[in-house]
C-alpha atoms as a PDB file:
ATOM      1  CA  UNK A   1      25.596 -18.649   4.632  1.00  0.00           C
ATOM      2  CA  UNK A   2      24.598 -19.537   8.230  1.00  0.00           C
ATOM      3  CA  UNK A   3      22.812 -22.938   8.967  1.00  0.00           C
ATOM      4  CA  UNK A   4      19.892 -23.305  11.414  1.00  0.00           C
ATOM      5  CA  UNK A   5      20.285 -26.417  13.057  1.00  0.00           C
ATOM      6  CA  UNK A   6      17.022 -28.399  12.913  1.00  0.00           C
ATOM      7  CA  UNK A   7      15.726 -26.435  10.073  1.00  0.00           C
ATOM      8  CA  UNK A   8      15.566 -27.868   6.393  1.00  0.00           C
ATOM      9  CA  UNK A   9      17.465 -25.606   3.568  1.00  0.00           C
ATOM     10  CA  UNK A  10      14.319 -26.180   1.763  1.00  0.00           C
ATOM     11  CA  UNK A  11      12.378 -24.208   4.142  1.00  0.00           C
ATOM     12  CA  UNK A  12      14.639 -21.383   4.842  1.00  0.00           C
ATOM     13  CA  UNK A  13      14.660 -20.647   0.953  1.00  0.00           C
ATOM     14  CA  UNK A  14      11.028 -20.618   1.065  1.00  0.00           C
ATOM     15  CA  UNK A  15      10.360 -18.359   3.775  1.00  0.00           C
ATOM     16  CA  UNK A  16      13.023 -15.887   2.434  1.00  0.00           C
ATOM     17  CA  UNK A  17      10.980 -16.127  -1.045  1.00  0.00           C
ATOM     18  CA  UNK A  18       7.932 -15.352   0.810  1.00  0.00           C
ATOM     19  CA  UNK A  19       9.304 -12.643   2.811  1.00  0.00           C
ATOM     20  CA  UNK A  20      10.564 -10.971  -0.892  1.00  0.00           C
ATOM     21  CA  UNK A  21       6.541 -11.935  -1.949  1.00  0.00           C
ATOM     22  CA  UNK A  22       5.190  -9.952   1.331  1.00  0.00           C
ATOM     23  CA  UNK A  23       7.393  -6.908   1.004  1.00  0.00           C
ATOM     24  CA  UNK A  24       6.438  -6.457  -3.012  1.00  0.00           C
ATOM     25  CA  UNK A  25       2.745  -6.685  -2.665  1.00  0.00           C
ATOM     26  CA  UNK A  26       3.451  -4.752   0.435  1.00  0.00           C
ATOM     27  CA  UNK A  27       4.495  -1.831  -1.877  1.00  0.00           C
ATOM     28  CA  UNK A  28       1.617  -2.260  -4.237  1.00  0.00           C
ATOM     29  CA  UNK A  29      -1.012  -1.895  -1.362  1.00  0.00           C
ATOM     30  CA  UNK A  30       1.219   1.073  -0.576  1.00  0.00           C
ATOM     31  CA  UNK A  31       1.513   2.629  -3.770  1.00  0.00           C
ATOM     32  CA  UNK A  32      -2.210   2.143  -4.318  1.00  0.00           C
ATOM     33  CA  UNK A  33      -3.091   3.447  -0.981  1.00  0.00           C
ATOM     34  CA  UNK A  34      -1.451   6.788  -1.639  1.00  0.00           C
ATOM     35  CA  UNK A  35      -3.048   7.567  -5.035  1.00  0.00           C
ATOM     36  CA  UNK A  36      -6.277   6.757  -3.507  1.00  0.00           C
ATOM     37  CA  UNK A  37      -6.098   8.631  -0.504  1.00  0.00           C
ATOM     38  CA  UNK A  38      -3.105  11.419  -1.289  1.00  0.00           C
ATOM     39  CA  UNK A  39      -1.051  10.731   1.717  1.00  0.00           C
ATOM     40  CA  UNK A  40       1.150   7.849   2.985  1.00  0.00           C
ATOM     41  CA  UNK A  41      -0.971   5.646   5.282  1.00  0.00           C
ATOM     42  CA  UNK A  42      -1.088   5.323   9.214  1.00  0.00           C
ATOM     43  CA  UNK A  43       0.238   3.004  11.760  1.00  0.00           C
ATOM     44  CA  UNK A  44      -3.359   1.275  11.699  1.00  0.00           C
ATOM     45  CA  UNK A  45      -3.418   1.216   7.957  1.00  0.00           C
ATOM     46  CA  UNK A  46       0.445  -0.378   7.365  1.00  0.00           C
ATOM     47  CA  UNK A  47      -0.755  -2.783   9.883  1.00  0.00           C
ATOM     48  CA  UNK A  48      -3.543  -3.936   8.162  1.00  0.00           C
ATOM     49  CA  UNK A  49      -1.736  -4.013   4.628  1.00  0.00           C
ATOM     50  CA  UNK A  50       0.907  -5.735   6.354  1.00  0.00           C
ATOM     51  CA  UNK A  51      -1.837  -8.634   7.035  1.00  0.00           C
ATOM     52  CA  UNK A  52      -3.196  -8.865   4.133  1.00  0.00           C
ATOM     53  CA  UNK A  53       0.169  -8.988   1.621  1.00  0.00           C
ATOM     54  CA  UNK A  54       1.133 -12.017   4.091  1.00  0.00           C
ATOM     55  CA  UNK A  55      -2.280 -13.748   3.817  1.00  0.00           C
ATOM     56  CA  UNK A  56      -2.205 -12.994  -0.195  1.00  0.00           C
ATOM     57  CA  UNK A  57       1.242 -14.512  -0.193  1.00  0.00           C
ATOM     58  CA  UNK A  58      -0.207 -17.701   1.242  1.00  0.00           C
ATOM     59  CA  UNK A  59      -0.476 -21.465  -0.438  1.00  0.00           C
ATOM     60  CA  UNK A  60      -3.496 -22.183  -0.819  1.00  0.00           C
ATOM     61  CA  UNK A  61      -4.616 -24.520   1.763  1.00  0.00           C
END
């Protein structure tokens, strides 16, 4: 494993657990997308699924 310098362990784990969190609801949006619409989606559309599996993989604030 490779430290960051600067950057707490606790952190790093975190953000790689969120990245895991993005990229699952990711393919949900996607798989839901599809049925709905019968094709894979756009540029514009991945884009805006992209945004909104990161903000529903926020903590609350």
């Amino acid at each position: 494993m490779t430290e960051t310098v600067g950057v707490d362990q606790v952190l790093i784990d975190w953000s790689s657990i969120r990245r895991q969190r993005i990229e699952d609801v990711l393919e949900g949006l996607t798989y839901t997308y599809a049925q709905y619409q019968g094709w894979l989606p756009g540029e514009k559309a991945r884009h805006g699924m992209g945004w909104q599996a990161a903000q529903d993989t926020r903590w609350p604030l």
